[in-house]
C-alpha atoms as a PDB file:
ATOM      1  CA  UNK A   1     -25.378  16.396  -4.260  1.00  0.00           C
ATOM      2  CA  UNK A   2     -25.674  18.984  -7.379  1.00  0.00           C
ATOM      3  CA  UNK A   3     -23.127  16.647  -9.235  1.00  0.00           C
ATOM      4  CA  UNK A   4     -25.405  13.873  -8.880  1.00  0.00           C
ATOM      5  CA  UNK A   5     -28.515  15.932  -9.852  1.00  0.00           C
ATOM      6  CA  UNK A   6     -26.827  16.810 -12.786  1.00  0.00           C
ATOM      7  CA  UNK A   7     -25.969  13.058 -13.302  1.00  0.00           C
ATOM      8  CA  UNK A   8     -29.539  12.303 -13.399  1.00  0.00           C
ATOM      9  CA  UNK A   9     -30.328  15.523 -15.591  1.00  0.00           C
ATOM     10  CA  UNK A  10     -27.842  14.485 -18.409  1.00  0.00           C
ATOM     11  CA  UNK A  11     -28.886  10.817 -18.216  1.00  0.00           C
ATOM     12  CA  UNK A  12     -32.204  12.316 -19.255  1.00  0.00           C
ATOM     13  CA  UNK A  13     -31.426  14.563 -21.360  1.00  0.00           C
ATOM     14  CA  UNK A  14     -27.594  14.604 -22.157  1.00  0.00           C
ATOM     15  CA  UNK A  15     -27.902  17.880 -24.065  1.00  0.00           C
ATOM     16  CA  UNK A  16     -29.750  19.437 -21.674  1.00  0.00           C
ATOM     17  CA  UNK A  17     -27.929  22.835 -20.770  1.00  0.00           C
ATOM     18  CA  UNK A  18     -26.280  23.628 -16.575  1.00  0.00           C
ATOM     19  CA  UNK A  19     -27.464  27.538 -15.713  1.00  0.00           C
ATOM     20  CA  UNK A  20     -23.567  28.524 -14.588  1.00  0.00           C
ATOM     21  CA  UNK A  21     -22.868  29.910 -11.493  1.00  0.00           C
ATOM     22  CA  UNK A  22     -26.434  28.449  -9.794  1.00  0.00           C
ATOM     23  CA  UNK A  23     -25.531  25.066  -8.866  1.00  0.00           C
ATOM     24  CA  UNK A  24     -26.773  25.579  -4.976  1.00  0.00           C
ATOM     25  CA  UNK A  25     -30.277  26.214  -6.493  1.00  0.00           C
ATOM     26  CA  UNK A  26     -30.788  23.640  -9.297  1.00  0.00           C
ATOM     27  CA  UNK A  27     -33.071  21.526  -7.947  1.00  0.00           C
ATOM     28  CA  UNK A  28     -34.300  18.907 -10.327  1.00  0.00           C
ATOM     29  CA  UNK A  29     -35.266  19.148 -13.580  1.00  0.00           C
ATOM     30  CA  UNK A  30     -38.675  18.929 -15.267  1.00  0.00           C
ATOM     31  CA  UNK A  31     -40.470  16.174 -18.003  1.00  0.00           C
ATOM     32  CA  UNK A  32     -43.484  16.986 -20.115  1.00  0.00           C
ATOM     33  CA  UNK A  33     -45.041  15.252 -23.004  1.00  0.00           C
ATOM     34  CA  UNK A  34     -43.275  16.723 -26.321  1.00  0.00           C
ATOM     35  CA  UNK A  35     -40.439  18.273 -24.281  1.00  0.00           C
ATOM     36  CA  UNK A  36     -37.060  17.431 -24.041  1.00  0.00           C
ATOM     37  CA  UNK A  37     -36.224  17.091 -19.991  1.00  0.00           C
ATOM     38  CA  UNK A  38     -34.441  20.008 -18.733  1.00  0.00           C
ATOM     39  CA  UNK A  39     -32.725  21.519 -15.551  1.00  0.00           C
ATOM     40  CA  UNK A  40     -34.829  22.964 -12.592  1.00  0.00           C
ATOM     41  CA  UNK A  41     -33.838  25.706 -10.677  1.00  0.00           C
ATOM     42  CA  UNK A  42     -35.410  27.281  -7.484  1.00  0.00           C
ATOM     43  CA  UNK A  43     -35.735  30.711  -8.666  1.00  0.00           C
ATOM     44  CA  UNK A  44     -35.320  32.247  -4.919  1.00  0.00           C
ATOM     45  CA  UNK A  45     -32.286  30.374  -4.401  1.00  0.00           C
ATOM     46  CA  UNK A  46     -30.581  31.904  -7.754  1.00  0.00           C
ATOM     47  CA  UNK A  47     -31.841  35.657  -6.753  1.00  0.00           C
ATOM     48  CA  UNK A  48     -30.088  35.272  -3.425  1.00  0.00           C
ATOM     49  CA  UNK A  49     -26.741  34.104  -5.122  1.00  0.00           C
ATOM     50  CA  UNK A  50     -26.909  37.060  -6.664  1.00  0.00           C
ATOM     51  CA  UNK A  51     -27.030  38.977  -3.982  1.00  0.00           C
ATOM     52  CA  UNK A  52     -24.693  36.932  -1.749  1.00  0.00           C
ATOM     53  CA  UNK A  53     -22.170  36.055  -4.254  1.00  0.00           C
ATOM     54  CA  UNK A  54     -22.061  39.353  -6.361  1.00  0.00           C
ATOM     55  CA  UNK A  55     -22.889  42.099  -4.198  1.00  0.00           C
ATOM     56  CA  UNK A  56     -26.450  42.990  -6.030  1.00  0.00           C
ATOM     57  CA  UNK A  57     -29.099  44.478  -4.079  1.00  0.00           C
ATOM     58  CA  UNK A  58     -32.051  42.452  -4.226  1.00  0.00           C
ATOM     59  CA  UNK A  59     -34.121  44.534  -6.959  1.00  0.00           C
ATOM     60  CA  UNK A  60     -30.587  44.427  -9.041  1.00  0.00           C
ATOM     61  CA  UNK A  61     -30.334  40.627  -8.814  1.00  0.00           C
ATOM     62  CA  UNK A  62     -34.357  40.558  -9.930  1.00  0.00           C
ATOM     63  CA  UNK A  63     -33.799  42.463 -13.166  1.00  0.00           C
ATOM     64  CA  UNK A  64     -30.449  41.059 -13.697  1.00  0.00           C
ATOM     65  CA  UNK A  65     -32.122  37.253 -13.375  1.00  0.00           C
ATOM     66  CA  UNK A  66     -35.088  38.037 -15.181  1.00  0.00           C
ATOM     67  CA  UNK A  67     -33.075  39.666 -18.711  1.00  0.00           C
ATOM     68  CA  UNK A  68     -30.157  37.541 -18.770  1.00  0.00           C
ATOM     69  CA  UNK A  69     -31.250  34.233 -16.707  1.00  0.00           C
ATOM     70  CA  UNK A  70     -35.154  33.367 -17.755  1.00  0.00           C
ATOM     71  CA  UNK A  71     -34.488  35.823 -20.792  1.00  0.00           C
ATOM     72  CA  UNK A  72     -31.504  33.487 -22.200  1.00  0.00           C
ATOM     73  CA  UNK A  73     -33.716  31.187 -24.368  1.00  0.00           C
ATOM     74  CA  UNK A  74     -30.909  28.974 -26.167  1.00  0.00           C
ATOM     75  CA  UNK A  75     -33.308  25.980 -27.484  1.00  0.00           C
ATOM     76  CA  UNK A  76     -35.515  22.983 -25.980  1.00  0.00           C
ATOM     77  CA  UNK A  77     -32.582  22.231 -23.784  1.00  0.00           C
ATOM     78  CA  UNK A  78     -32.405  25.926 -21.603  1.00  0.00           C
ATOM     79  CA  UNK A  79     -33.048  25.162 -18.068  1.00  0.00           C
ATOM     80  CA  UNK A  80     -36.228  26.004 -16.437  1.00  0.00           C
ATOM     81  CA  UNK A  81     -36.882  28.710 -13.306  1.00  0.00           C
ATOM     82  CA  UNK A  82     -39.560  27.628 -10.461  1.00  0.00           C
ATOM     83  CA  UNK A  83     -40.672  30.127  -7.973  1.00  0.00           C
ATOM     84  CA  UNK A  84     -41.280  27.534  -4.622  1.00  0.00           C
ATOM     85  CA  UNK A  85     -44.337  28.763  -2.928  1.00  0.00           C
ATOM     86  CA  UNK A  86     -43.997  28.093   0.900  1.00  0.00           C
ATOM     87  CA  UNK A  87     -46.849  28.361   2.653  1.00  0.00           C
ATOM     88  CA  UNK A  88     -49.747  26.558  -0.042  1.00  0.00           C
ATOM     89  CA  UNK A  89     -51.982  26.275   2.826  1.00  0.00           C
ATOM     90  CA  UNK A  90     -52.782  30.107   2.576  1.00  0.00           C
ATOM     91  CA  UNK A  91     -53.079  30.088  -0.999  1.00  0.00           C
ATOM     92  CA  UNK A  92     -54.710  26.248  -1.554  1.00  0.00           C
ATOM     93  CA  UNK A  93     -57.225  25.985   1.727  1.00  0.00           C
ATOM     94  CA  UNK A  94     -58.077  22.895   2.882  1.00  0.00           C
ATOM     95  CA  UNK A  95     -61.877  22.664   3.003  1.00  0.00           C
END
């Protein structure tokens, strides 16, 4: 399944740029008006590879992925980090 998610990235965007090592958590990728279209990943998901795959505790694999994961800014083309928000009903009520 990530191959073909990163089939449909590339046809997008074929220069868009793969976040290595977080293929379980790229989830997408993300359009916008004046953008090019780039990689999604769930943000989570790449935090607990960190911790799973490399032995990080969990506040390790947070500074680690925020300074040399979001903080790698290589161009238009760097992928993009989404925190998924679970439960929207407690933060979005339903009138």
């Amino acid at each position: 399944m990530v191959s073909s998610i990163k089939d449909s990235i590339w046809e997008a965007n074929e220069d868009a740029l793969i976040a290595d090592g977080f293929g379980l958590a790229l989830i997408g990728f993300v359009e916008g008006s004046g953008r090019s279209t780039v990689a999604l990943y769930d943000r989570n998901k790449c935090i607990d590879i960190l911790v799973n795959r490399d032995g990080m505790s969990y506040q390790e694999a947070v500074e680690y992925f925020d300074f040399n994961v979001v903080g790698a800014y290589v161009g238009n083309n760097t992928p993009l980090f989404a925190t998924i928000l679970k439960d929207l009903k407690n933060i979005y009520p339903c009138s």
